[in-house]
Protein backbone atom coordinates (compact mmCIF):
# COMPACT_ATOMS: atom_id res chain seq x y z
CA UNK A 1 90.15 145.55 73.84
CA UNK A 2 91.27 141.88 75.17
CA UNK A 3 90.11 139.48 74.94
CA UNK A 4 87.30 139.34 72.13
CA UNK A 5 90.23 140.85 70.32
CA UNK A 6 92.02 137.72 70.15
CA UNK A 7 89.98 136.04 67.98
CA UNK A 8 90.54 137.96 64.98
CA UNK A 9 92.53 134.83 63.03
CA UNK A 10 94.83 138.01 61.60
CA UNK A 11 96.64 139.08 64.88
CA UNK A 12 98.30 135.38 64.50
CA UNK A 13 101.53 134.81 62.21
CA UNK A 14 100.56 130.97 61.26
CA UNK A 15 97.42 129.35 60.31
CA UNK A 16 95.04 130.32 62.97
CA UNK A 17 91.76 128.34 61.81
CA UNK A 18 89.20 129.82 64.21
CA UNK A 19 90.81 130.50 67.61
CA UNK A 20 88.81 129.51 70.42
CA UNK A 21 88.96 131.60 73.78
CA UNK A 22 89.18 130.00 76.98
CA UNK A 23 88.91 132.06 80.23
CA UNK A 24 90.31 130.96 83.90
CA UNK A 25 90.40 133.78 86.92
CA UNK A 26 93.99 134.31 86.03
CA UNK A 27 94.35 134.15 82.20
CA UNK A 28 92.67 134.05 78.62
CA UNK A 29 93.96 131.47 76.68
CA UNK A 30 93.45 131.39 73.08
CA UNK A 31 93.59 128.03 70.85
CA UNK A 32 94.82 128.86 67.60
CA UNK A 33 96.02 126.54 65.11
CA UNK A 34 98.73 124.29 66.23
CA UNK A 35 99.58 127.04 69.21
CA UNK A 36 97.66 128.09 72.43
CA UNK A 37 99.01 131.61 73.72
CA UNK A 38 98.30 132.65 77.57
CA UNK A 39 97.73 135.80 78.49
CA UNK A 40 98.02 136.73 82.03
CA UNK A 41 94.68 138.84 83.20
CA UNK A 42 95.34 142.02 85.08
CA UNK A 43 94.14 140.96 88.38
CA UNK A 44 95.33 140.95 92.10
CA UNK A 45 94.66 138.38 94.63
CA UNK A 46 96.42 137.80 97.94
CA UNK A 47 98.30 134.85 96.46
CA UNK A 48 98.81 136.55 92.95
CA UNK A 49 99.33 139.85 91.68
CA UNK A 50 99.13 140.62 87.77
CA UNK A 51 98.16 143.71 87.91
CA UNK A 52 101.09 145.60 86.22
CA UNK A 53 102.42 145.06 82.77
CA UNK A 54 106.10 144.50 84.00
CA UNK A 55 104.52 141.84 86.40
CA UNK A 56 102.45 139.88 83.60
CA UNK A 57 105.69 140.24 81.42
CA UNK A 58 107.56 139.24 84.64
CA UNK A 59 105.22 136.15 85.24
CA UNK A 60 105.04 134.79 81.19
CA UNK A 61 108.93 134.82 81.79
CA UNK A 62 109.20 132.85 84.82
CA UNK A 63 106.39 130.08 83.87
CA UNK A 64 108.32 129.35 80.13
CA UNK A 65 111.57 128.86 82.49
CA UNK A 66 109.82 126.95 85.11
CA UNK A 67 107.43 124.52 83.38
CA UNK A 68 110.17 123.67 80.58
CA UNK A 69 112.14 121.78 83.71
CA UNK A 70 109.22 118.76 82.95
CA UNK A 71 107.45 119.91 79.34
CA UNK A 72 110.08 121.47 77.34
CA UNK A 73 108.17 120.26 74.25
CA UNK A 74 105.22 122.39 75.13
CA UNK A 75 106.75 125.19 76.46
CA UNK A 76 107.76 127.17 73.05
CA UNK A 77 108.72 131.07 74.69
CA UNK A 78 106.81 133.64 75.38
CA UNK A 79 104.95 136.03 72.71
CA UNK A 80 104.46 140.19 72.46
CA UNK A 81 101.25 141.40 71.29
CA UNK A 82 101.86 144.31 69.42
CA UNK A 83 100.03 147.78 67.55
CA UNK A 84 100.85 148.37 64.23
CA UNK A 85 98.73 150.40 61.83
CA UNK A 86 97.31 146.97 60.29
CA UNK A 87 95.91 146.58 63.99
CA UNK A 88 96.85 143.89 66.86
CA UNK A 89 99.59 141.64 65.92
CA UNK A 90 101.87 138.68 67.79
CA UNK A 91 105.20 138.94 67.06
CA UNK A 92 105.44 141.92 64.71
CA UNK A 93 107.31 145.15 64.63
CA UNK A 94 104.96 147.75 66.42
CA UNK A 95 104.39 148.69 69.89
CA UNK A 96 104.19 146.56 72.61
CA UNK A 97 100.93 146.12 73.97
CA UNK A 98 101.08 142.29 76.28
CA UNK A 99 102.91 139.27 77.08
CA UNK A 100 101.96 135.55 76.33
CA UNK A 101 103.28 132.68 77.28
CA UNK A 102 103.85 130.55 73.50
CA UNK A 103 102.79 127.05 73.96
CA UNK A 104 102.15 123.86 71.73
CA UNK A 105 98.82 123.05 71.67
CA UNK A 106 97.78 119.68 72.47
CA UNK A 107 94.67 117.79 72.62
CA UNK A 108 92.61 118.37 75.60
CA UNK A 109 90.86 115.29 75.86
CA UNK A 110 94.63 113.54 76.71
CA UNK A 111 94.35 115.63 79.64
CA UNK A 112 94.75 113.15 82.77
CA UNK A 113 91.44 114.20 83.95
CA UNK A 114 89.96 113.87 80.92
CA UNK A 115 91.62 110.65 80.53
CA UNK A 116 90.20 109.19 83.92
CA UNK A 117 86.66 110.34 82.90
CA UNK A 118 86.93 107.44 79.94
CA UNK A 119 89.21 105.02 82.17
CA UNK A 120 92.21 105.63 79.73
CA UNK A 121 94.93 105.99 82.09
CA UNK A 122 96.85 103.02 83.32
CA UNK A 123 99.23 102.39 86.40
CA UNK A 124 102.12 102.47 84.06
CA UNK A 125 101.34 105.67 82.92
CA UNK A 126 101.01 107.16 86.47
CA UNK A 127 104.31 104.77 87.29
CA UNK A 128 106.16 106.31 84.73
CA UNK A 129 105.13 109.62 85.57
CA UNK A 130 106.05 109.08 89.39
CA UNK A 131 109.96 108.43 88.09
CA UNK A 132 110.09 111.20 85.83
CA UNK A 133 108.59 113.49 89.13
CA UNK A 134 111.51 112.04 91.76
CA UNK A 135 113.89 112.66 89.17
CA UNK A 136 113.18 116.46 88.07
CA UNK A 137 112.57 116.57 91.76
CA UNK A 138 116.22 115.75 92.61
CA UNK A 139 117.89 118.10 90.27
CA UNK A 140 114.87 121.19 91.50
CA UNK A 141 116.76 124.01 93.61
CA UNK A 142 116.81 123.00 97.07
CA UNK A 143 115.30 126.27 99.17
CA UNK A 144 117.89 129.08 100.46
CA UNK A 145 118.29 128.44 104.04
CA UNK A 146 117.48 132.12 104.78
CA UNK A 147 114.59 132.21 102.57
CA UNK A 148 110.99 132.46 104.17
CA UNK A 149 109.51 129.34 102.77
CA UNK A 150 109.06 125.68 103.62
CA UNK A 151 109.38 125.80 107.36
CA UNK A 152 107.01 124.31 109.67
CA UNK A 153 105.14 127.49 110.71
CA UNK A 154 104.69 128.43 107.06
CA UNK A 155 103.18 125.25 106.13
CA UNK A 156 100.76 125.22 109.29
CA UNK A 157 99.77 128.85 108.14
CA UNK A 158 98.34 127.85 104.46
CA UNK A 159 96.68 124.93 105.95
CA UNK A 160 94.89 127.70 108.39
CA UNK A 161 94.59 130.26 104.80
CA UNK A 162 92.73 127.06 103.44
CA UNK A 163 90.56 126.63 106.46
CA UNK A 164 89.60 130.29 106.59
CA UNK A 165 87.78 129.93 103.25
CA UNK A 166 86.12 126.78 104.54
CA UNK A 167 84.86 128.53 107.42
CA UNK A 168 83.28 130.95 105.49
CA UNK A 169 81.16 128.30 104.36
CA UNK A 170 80.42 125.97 107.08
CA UNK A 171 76.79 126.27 106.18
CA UNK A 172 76.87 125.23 102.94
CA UNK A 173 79.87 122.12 103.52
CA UNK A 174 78.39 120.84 106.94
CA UNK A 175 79.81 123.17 110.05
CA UNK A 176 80.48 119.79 111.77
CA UNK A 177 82.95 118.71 109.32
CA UNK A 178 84.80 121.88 108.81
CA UNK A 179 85.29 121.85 112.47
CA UNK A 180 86.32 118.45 112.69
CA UNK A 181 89.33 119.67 110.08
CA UNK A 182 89.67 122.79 111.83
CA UNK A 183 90.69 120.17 114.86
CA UNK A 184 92.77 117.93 113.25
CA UNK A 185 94.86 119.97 111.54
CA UNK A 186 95.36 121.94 115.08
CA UNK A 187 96.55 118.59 116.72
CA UNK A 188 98.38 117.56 113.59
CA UNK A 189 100.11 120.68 113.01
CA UNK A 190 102.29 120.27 116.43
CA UNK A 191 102.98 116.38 115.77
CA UNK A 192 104.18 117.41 112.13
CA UNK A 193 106.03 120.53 113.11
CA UNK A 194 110.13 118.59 113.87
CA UNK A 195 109.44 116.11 111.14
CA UNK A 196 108.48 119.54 108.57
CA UNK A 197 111.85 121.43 109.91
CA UNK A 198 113.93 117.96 109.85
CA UNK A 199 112.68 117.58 105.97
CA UNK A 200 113.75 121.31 105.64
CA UNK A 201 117.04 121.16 107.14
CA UNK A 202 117.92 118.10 105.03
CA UNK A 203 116.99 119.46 101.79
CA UNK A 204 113.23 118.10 100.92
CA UNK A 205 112.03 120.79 100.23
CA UNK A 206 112.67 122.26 96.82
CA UNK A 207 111.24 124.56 93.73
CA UNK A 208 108.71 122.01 92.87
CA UNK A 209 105.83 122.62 90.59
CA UNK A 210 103.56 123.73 93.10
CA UNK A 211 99.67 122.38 91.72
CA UNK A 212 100.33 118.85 90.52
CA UNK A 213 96.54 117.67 90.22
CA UNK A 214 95.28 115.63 87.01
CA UNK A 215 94.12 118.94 85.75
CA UNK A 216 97.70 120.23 84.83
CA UNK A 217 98.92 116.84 83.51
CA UNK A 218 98.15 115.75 79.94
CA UNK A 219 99.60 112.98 77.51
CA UNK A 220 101.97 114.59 75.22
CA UNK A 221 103.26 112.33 72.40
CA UNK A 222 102.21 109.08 74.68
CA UNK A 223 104.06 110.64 78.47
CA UNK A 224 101.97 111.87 80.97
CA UNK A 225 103.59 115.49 81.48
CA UNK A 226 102.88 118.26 84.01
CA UNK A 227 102.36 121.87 82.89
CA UNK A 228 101.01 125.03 84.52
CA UNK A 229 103.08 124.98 87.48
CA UNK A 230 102.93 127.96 89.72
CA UNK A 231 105.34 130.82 88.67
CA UNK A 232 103.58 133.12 90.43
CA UNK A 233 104.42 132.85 93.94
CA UNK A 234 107.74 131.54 95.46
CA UNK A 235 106.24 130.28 98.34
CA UNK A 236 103.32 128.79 96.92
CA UNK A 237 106.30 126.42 94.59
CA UNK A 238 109.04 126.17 97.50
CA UNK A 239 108.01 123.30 99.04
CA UNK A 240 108.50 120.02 100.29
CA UNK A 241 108.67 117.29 97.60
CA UNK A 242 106.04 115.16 99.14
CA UNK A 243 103.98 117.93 99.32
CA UNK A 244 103.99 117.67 95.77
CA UNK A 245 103.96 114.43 95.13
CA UNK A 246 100.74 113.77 97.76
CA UNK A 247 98.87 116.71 95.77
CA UNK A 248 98.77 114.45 92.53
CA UNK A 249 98.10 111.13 94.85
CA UNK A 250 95.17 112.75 96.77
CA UNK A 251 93.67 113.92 93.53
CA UNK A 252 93.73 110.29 91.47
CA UNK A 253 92.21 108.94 94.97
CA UNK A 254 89.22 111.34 95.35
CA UNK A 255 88.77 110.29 91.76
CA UNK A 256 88.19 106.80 92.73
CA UNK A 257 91.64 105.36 91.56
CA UNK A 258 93.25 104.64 94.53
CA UNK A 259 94.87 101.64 91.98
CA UNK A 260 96.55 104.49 90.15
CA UNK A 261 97.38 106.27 93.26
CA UNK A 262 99.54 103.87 94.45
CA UNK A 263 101.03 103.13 91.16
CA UNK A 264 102.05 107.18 91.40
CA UNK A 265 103.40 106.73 94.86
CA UNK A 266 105.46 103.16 94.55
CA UNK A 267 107.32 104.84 91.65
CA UNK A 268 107.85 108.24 93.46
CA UNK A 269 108.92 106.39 96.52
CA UNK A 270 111.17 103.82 94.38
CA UNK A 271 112.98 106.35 92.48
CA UNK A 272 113.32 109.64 95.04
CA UNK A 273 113.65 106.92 98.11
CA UNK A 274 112.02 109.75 100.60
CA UNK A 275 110.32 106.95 103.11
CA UNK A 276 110.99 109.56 105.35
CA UNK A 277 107.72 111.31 104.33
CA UNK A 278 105.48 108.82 105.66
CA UNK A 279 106.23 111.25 108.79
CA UNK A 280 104.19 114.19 106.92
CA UNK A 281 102.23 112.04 104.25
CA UNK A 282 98.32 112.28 105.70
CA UNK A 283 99.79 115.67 106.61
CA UNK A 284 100.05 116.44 102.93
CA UNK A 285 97.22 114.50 101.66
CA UNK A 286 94.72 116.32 104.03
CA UNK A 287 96.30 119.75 103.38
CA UNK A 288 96.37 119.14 99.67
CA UNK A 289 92.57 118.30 99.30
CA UNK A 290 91.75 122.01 101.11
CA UNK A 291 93.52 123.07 99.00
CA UNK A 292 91.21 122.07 96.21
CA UNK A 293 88.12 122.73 98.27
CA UNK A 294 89.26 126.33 98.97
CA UNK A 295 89.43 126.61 94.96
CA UNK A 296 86.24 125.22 94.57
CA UNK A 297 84.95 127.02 97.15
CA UNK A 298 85.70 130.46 95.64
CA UNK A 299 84.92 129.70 92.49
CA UNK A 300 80.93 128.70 93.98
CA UNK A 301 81.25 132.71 95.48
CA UNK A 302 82.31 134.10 91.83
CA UNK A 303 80.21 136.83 91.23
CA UNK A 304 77.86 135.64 87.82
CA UNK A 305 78.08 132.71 88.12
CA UNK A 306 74.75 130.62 87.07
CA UNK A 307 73.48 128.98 89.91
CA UNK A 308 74.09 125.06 88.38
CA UNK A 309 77.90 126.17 88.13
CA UNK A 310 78.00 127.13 91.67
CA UNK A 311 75.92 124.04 93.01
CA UNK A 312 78.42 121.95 90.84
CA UNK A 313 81.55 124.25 92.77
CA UNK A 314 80.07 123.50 96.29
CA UNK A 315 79.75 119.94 95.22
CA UNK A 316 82.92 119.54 94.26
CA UNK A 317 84.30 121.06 97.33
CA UNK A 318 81.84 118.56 99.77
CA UNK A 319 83.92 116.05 97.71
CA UNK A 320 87.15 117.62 98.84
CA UNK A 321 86.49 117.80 101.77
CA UNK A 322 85.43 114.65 102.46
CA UNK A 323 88.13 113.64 101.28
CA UNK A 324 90.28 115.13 103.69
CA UNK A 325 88.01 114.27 106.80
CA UNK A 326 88.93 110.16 105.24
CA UNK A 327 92.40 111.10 105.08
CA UNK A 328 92.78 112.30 108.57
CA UNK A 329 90.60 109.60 110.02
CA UNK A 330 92.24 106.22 107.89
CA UNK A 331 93.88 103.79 110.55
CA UNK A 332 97.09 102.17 109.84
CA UNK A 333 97.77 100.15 106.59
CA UNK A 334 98.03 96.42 105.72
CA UNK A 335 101.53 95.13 105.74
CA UNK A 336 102.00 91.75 102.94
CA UNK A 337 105.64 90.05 103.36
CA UNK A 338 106.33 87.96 100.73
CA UNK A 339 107.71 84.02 101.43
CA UNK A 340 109.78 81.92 99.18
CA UNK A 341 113.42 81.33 97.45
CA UNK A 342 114.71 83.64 94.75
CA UNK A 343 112.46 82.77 91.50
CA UNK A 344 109.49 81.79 92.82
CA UNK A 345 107.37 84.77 91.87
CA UNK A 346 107.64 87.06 94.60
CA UNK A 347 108.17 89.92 92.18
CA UNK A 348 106.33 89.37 89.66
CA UNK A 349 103.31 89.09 91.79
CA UNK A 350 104.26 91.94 93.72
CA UNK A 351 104.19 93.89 90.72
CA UNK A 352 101.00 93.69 89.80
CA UNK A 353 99.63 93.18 93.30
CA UNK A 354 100.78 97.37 93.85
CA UNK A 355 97.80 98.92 91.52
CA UNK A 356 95.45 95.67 92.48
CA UNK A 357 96.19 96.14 96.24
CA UNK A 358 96.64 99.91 96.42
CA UNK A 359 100.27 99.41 98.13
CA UNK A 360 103.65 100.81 97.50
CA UNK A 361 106.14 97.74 97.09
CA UNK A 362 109.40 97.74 99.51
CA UNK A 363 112.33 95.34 97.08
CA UNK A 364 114.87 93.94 99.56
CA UNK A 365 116.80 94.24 96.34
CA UNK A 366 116.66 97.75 95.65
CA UNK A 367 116.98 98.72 99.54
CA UNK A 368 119.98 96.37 100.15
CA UNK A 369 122.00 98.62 97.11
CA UNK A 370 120.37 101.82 98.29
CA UNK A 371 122.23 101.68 101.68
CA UNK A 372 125.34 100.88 100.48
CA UNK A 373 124.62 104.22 98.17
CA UNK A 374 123.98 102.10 94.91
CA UNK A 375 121.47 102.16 92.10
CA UNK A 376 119.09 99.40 92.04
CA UNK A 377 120.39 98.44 89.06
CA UNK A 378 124.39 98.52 89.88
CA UNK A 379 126.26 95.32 90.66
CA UNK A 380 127.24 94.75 93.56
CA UNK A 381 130.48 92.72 92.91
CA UNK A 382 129.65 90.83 96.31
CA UNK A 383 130.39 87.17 96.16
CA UNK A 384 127.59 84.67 97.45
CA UNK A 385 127.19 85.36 101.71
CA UNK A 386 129.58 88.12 101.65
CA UNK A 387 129.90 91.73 100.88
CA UNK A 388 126.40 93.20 100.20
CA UNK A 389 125.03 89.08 100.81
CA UNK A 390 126.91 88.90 103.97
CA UNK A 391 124.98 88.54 107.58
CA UNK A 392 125.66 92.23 108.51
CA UNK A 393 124.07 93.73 105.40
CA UNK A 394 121.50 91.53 105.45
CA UNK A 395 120.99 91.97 109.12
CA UNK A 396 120.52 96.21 108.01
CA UNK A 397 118.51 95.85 104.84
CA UNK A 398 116.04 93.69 106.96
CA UNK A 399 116.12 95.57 109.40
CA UNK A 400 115.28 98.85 107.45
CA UNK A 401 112.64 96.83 105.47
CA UNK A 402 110.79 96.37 109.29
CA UNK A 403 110.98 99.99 110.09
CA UNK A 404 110.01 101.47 106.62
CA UNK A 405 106.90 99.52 106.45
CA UNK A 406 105.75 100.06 110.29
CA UNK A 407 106.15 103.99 109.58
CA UNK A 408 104.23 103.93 105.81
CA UNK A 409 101.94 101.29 107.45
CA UNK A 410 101.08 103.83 110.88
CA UNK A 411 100.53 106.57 107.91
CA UNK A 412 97.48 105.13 106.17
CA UNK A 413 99.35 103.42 103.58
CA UNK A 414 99.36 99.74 102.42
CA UNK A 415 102.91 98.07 101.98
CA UNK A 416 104.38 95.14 100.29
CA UNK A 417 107.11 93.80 101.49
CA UNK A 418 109.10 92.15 98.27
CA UNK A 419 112.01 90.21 99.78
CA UNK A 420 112.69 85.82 100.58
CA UNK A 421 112.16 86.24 104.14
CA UNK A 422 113.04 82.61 104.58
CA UNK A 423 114.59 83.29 108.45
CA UNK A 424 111.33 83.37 111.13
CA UNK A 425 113.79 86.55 112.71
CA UNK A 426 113.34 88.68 109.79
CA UNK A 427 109.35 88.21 109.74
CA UNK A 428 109.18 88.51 113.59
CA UNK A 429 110.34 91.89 112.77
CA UNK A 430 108.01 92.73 110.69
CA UNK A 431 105.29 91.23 112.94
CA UNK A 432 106.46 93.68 115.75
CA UNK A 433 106.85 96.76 113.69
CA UNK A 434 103.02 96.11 112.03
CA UNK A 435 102.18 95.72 115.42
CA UNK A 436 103.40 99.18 116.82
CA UNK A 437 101.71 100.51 113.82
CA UNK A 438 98.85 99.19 114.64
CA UNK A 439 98.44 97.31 111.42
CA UNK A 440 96.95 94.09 110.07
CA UNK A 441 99.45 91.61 108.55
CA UNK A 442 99.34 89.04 105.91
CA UNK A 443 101.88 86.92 103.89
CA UNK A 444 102.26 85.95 99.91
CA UNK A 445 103.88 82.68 100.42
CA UNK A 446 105.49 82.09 96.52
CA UNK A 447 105.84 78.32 95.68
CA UNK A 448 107.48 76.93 92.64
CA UNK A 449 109.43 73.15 91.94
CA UNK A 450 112.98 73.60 92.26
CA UNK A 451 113.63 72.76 88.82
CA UNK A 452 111.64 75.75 88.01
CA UNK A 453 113.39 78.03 90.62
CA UNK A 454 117.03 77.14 89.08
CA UNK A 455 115.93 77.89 85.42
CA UNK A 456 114.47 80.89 86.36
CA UNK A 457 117.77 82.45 87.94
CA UNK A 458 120.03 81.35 85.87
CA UNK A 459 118.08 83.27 83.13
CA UNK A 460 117.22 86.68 84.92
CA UNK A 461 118.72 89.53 82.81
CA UNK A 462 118.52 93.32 83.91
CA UNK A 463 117.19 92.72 87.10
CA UNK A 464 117.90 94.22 90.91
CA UNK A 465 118.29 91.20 91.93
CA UNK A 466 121.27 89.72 91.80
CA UNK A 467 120.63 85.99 92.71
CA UNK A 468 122.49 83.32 91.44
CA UNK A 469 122.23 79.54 91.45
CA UNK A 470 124.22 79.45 94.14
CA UNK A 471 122.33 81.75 96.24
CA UNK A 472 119.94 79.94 95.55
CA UNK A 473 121.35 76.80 96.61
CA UNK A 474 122.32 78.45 100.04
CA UNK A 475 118.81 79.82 100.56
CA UNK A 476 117.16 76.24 99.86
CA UNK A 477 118.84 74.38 102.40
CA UNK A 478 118.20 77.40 105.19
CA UNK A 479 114.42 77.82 104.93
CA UNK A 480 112.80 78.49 108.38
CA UNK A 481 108.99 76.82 107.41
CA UNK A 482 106.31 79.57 108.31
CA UNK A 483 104.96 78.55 111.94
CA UNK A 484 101.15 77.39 112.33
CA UNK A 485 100.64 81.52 113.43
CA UNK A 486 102.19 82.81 110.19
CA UNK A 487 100.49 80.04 107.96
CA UNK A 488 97.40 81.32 109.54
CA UNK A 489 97.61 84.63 107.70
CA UNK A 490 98.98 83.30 104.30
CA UNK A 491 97.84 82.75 100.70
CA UNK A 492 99.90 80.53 99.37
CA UNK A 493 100.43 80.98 95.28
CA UNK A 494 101.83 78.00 93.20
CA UNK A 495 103.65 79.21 90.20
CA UNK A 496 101.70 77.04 87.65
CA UNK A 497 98.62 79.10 88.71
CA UNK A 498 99.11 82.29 89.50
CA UNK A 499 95.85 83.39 90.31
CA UNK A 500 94.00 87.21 89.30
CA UNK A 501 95.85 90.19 90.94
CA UNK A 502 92.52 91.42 92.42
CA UNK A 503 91.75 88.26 93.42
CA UNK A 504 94.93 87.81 95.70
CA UNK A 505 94.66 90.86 96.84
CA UNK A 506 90.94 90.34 98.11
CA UNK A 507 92.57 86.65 99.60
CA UNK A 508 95.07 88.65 101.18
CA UNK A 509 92.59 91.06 102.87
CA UNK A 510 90.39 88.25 104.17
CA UNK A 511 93.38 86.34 105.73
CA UNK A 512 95.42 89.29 107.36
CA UNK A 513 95.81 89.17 111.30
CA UNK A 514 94.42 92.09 113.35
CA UNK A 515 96.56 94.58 114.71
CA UNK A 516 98.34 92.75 117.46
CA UNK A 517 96.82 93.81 121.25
């Protein structure tokens, strides 16, 4: 009977127009007037099992509850297809016949996919959307101790489920490559393994939404919102935030907008504060993209399928997979300090250096507040040198700065480093910790008159920062000059010309040192 029975406009109770019928391995989902309704498919895989009435009811049930966490305003309830004498009916007295998950229907060319295929999304789309993921994150139930999921040998295990459909194809994806994987993920697995059960034990990893790729993310009412996340499987949604969040950030990347990537991950990272998961990051990244070649993968072996769909399916998973072969093989990331007194531009550059440069940004500002537990955009109370200004908490949050960008840096990923550093100790630090990563270095140096400088404090509003004239007095007459080593890697930007994002970031490329030894 389903599904060409679902386009009969009379089984609706609105305006119907003429539905449209759209089938996925799991579900029919029928477009009807201002609603889509989802019907769960009786089918069984390993991962998935719909197979029973009570579990499709079951399943309709748990994805309203779960996806309304982050799109409440699509997520409308879920539906009963009925029998009555007049015939098949939603929502009508009769007999119940099958579930559907109720949904508002939106336009699917403001999907983000969609939208990337027309260069419509921006970094402060993808910015906004990384808060809005951190926060839903931080309120998401944190996984039952007990419970079988998250743990180090169950995330080593769906990397190997991945692989196993990969292998099956060798031929067709290149049997070199799927072995070089099959190799690094090995190796990788044991490295990973404490830093996996560490994030575990201290509460990373959560009910999360499980498939976070631009496919289940469209623009609803202007926001970038997630939808279809996975209610079907516990363990394929318990998981550890960054797993989540590196999903998203792999997929924007193999799309060729690394820019919007790291707009994605400096807002994640700013809001949730998880540095630590620059320990498992390429982990993620490399697990996430199998992930999406194992998909693509079995959807070249579907049975009927025309043989241009399944050449398109292999192609996409080549792309996947290369992917994942450049995730595991990217050397460290570049390292920019910024240089100058409060007000002369550091931030404002760094900004819009993040999508420009493909970096996540590091605000002494914001870290300074974070480790005395505050929000970036609490005050402080601390008088000028003391309290949060003194030496000792200066001494920690540039201390931290060092350390956070050596680890992001040693895991692929470029950093910006948004603080004065006017004392030579504090970039000697960073120097040494971009040189245990193994990473090049470069500095913004951020020049303005002084006249300039004082009129620009005294009028910040809303801002982490909490610089006043006369920290800014204090910092002018203690300036350690950058040495003739560290003005060898500079670009130095005046603020009466600030010069093209992309074009400072190119400078900064060109004049960044060599990983030292």
């Amino acid at each position: 009977m389903l599904p060409g029975a679902l386009l009969d406009p009379a089984i609706y109770p609105h305006p119907a127009g003429t539905p449209v019928l759209i089938e996925t391995h799991v579900s029919w989902i029928v477009l009807a007037g201002d609603y889509a309704y989802k019907f769960k498919r009786p089918v069984r895989f390993p991962f998935l099992d719909y197979s029973t009435l009570p579990l499709r009811r079951a399943a309709c049930e748990a994805e309203v509850l779960l996806n309304r966490r982050w799109a409440g305003r699509l997520y409308l309830g879920v539906a009963e297809l009925v029998t009555t004498r007049a015939g098949l009916r939603l929502d009508a007295i009769g007999t119940p016949l099958e579930p559907a998950v109720r949904m508002r229907r939106f336009d699917r060319a403001q999907e983000l996919d969609a939208l990337l295929e027309r260069a419509a999304a921006t970094p402060d789309d993808l910015a906004r959307l990384g808060t809005a993921v951190a926060a839903w994150q931080a309120t998401a139930p944190v996984v039952d101790p007990g419970a079988p999921w998250g743990r180090a040998v169950d995330v080593r295990a769906a990397a190997a489920e991945n692989l196993a459909a990969l292998h099956g194809a060798a031929v067709a994806l290149g049997a070199a490559d799927v072995a070089a994987i099959a190799d690094w993920i090995a190796d990788e697995g044991e490295r990973v393994a404490p830093a996996l059960e560490r994030r575990r034990d201290g509460g990373r990893v959560r009910e999360c939404h499980g498939d976070l790729h631009a496919g289940n993310v469209v623009r609803i009412d202007g926001v970038l919102t997630p939808f279809d996340g996975i209610e079907f499987s516990a363990r394929l949604r318990t998981i550890d935030v960054a797993s989540d969040a590196a999903f998203l950030a792999m997929d924007l990347e193999r799309r060729g907008r690394a820019d919007l990537a790291a707009a994605f991950l400096d807002a994640w990272l700013g809001a949730s504060g998880d540095y630590d998961c620059a320990s498992v990051w390429r982990w993620f990244l490399v697990y996430r993209a199998l992930v999406r070649a194992k998909i693509d993968a079995l959807r070249a072996g579907e049975a009927g399928r025309s043989a241009a769909a399944a050449a398109a399916a292999w192609e996409d998973c080549r792309g996947y997979l290369t992917a994942a072969l450049r995730h595991a093989r990217r050397g460290p990331g570049l390292i920019v300090l910024t240089f100058g007194p409060s007000g002369s531009g550091k931030s404002w550059l760094a900004a819009r250096l993040v999508p420009a440069l493909g970096a996540v940004r590091l605000r002494s500002d914001v870290e300074r507040k974070r480790l005395a537990g505050l929000a970036a955009s609490a005050a402080s109370g601390s008088a000028p040198g003391a309290g949060l200004y003194g030496p000792d908490a200066t001494e920690r949050t540039y201390s931290r700065l060092a350390a956070l960008a050596g680890a992001l840096a040693r895991a692929g990923v470029d950093v910006l480093l948004d603080a004065t550093f006017l004392d030579r100790g504090q970039r000697t630090r960073v120097a040494q910790a971009a040189g245990a990563a193994g990473a090049r270095l470069a500095i913004l140096e951020c020049r303005a008159p002084q006249a300039l400088l004082r009129e620009r404090v005294a009028a910040r509003r809303d801002d982490p920062s909490e610089a006043t004239l006369a920290i800014l007095e204090r910092q002018l007459r203690h300036v350690d000059p950058l040495t003739g080593a560290e003005r060898s890697i500079a670009v130095t930007v005046d603020a009466d010309s600030p010069p093209d994002a992309a074009a400072l970031a190119a400078a900064l490329r060109v004049a960044a040192a060599p990983p030292a030894g």
